[in-house]
PDB file of N, CA and C in Angstrom:
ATOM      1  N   UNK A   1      64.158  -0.029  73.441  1.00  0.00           N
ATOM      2  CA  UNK A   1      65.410  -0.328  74.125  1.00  0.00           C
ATOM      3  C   UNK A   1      65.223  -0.208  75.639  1.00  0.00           C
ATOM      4  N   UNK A   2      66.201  -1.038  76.569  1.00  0.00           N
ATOM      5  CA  UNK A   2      65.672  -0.732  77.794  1.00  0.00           C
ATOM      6  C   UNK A   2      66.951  -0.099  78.417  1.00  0.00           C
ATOM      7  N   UNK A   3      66.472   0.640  79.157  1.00  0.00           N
ATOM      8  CA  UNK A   3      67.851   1.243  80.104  1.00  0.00           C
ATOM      9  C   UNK A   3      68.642   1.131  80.280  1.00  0.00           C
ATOM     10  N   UNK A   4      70.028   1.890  80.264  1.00  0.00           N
ATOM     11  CA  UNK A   4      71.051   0.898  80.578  1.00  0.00           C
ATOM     12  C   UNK A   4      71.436   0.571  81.755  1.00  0.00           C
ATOM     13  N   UNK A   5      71.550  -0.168  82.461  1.00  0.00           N
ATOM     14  CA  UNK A   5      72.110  -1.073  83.724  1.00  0.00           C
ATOM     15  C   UNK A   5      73.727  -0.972  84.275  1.00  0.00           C
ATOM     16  N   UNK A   6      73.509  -1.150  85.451  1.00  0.00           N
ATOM     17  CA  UNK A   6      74.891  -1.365  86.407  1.00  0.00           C
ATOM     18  C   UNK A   6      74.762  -0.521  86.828  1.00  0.00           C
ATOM     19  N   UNK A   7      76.278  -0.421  87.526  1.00  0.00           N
ATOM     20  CA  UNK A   7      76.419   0.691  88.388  1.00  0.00           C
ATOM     21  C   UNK A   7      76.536   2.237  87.934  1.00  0.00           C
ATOM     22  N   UNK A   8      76.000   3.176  88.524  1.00  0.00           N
ATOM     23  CA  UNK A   8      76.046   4.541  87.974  1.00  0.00           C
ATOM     24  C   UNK A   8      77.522   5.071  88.028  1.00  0.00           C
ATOM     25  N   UNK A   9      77.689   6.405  86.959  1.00  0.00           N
ATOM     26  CA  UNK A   9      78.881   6.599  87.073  1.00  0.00           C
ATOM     27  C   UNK A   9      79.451   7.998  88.220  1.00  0.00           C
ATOM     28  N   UNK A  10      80.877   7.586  88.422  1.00  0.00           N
ATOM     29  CA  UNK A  10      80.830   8.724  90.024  1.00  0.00           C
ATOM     30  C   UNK A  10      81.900   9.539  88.976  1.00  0.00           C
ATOM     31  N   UNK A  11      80.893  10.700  90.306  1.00  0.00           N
ATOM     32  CA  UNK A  11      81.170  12.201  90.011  1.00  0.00           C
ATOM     33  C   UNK A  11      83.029  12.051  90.084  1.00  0.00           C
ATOM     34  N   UNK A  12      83.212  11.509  90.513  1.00  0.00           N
ATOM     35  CA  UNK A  12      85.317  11.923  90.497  1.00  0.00           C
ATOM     36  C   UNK A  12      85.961  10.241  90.496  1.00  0.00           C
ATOM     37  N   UNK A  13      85.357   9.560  89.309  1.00  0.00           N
ATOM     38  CA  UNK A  13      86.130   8.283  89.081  1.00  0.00           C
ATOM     39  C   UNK A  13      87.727   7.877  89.712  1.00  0.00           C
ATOM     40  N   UNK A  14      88.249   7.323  90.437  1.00  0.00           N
ATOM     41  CA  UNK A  14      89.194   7.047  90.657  1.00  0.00           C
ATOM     42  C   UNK A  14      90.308   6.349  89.496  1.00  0.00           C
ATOM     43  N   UNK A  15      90.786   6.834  88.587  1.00  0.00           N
ATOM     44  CA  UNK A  15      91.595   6.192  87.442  1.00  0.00           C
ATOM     45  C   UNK A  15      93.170   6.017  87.430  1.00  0.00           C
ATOM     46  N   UNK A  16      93.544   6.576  88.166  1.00  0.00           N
ATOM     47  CA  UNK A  16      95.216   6.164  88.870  1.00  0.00           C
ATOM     48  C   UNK A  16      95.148   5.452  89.406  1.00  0.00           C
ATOM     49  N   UNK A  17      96.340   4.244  89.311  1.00  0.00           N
ATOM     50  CA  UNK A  17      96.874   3.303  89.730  1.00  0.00           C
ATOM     51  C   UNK A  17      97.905   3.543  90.376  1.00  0.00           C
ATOM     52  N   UNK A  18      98.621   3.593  91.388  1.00  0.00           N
ATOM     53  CA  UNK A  18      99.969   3.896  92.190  1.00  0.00           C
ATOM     54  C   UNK A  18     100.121   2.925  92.834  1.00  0.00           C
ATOM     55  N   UNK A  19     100.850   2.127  92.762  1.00  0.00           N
ATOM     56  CA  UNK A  19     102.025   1.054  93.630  1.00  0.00           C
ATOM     57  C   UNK A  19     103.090   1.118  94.876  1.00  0.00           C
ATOM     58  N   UNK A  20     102.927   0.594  95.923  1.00  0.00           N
ATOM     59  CA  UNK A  20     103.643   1.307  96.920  1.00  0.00           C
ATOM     60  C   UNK A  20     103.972  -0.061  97.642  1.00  0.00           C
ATOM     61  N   UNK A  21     105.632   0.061  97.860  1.00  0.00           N
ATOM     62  CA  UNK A  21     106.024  -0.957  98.959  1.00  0.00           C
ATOM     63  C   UNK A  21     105.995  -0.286  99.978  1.00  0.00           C
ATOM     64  N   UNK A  22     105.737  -1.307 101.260  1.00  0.00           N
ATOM     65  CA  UNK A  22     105.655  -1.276 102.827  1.00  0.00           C
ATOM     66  C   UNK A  22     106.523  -2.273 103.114  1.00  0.00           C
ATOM     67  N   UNK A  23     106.922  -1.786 104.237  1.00  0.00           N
ATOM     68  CA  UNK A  23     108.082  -2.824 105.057  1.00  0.00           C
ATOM     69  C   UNK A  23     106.727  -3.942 106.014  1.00  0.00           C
ATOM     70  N   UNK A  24     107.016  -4.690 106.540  1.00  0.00           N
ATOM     71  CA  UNK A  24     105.891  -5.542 107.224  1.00  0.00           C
ATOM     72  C   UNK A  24     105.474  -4.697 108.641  1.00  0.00           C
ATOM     73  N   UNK A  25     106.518  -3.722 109.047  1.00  0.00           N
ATOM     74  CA  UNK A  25     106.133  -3.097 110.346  1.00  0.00           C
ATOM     75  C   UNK A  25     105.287  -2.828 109.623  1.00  0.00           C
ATOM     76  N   UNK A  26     105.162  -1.461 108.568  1.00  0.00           N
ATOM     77  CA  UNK A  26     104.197  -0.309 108.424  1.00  0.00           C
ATOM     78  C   UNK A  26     103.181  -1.073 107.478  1.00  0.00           C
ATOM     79  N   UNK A  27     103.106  -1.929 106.736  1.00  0.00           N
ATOM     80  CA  UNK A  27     101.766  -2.843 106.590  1.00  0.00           C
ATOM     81  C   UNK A  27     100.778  -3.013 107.408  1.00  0.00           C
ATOM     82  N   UNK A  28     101.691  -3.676 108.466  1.00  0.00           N
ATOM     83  CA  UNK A  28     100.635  -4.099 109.575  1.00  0.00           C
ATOM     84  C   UNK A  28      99.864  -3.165 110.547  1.00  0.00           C
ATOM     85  N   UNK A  29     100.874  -2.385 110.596  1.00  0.00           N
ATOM     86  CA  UNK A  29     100.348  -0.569 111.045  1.00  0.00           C
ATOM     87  C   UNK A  29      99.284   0.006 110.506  1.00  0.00           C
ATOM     88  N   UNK A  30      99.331  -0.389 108.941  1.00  0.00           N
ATOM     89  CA  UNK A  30      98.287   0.494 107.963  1.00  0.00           C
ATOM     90  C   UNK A  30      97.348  -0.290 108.128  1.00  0.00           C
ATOM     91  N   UNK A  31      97.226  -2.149 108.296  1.00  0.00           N
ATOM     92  CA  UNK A  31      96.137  -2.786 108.620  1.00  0.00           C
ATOM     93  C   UNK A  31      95.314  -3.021 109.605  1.00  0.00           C
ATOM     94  N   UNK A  32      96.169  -2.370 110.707  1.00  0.00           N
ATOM     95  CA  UNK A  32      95.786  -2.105 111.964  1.00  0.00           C
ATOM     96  C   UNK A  32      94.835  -1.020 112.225  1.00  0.00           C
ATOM     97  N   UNK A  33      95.221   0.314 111.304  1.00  0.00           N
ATOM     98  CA  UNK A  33      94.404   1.434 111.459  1.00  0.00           C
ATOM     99  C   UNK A  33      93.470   1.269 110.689  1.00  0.00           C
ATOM    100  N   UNK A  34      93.458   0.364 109.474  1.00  0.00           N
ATOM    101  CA  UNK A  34      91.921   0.438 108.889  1.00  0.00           C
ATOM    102  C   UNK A  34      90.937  -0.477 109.240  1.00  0.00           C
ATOM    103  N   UNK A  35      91.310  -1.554 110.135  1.00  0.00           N
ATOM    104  CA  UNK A  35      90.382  -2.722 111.086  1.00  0.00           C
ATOM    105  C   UNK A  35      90.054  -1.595 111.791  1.00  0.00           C
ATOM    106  N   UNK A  36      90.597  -0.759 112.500  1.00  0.00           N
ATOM    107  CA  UNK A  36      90.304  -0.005 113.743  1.00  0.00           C
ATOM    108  C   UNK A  36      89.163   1.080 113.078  1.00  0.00           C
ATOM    109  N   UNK A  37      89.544   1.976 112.552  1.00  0.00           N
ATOM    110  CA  UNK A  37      88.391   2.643 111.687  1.00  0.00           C
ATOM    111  C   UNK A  37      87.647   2.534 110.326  1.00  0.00           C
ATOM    112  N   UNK A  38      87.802   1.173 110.152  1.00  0.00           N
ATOM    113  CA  UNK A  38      86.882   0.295 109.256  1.00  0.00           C
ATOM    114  C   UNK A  38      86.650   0.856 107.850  1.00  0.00           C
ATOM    115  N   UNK A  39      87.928   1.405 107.443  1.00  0.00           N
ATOM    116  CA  UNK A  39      88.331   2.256 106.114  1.00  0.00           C
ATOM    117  C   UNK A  39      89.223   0.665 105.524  1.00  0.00           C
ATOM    118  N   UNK A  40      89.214   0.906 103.652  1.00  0.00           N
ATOM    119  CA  UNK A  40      90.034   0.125 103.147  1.00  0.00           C
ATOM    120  C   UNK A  40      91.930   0.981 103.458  1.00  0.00           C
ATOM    121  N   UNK A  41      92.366  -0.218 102.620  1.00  0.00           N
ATOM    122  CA  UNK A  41      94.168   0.714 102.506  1.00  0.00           C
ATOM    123  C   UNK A  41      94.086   1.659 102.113  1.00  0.00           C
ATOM    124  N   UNK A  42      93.431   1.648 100.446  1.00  0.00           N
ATOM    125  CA  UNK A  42      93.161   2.942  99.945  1.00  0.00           C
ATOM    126  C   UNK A  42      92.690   4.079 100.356  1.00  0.00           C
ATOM    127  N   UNK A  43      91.783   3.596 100.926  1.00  0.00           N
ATOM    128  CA  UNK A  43      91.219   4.919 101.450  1.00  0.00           C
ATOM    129  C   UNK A  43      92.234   5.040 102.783  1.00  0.00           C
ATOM    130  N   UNK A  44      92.723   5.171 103.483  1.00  0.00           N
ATOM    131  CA  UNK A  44      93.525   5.271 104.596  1.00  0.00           C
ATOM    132  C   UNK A  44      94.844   6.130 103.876  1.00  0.00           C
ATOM    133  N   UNK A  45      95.600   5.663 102.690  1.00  0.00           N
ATOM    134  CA  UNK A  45      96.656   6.112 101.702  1.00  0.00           C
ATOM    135  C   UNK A  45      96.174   7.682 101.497  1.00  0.00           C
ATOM    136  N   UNK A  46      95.062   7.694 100.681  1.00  0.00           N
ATOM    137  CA  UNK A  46      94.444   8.927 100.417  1.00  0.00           C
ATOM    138  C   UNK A  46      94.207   9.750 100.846  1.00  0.00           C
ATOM    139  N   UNK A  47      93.721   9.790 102.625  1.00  0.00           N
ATOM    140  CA  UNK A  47      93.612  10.548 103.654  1.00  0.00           C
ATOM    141  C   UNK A  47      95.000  10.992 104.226  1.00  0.00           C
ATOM    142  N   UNK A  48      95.543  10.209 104.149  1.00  0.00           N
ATOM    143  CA  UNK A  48      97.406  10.080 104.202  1.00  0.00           C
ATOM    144  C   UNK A  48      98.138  11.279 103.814  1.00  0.00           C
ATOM    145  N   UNK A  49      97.559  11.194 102.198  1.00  0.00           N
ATOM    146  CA  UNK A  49      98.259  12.457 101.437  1.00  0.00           C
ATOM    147  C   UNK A  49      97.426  13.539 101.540  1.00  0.00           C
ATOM    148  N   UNK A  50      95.979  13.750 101.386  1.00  0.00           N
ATOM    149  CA  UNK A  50      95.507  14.821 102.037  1.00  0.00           C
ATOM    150  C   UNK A  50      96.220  15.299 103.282  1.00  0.00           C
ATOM    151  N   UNK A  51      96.341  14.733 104.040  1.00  0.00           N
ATOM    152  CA  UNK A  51      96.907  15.347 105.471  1.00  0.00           C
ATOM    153  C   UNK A  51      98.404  16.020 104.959  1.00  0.00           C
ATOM    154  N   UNK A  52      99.190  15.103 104.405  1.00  0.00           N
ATOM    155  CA  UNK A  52     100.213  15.875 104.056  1.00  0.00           C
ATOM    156  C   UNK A  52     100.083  17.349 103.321  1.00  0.00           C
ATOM    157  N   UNK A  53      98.809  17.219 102.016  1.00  0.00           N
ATOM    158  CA  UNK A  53      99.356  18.356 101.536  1.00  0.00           C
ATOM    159  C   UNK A  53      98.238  19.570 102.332  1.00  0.00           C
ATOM    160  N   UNK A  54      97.443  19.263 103.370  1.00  0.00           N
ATOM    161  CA  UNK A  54      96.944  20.388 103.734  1.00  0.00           C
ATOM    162  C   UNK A  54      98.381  20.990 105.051  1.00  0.00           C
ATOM    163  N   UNK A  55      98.831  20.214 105.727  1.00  0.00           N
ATOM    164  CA  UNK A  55     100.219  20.655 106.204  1.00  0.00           C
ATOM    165  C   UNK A  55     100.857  21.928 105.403  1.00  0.00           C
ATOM    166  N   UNK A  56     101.097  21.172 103.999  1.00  0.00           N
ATOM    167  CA  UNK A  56     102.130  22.038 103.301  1.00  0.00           C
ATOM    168  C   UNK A  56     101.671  23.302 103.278  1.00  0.00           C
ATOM    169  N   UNK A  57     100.197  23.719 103.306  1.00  0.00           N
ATOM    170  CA  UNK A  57      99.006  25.057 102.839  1.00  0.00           C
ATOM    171  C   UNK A  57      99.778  26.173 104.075  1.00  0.00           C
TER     172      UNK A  57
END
């Protein structure tokens, strides 16, 4: 048999799906900051709520 192939699997799979409306200001805001530091939405969202909940600490 030969190995199995593709991509390897990650240590903390991303498996939630969450849906979120934006008004077109804060779209373009969020697309603005991830052209600027060359992050996707997601990842920009994620850092988002980190920041919030280390606040809350």
């Amino acid at each position: 048999m030969s190995p199995r192939t593709g991509r390897p699997k990650s240590d903390n799979p991303k498996e939630i799906d969450v849906k979120v409306r934006f008004d077109k200001a804060t779209n373009n805001r969020l697309l603005d900051y991830c052209e600027e530091h060359n992050i996707t939405r997601a990842e920009a969202i994620r850092r988002g709520v980190d920041l919030l909940l280390e606040q809350k600490k």
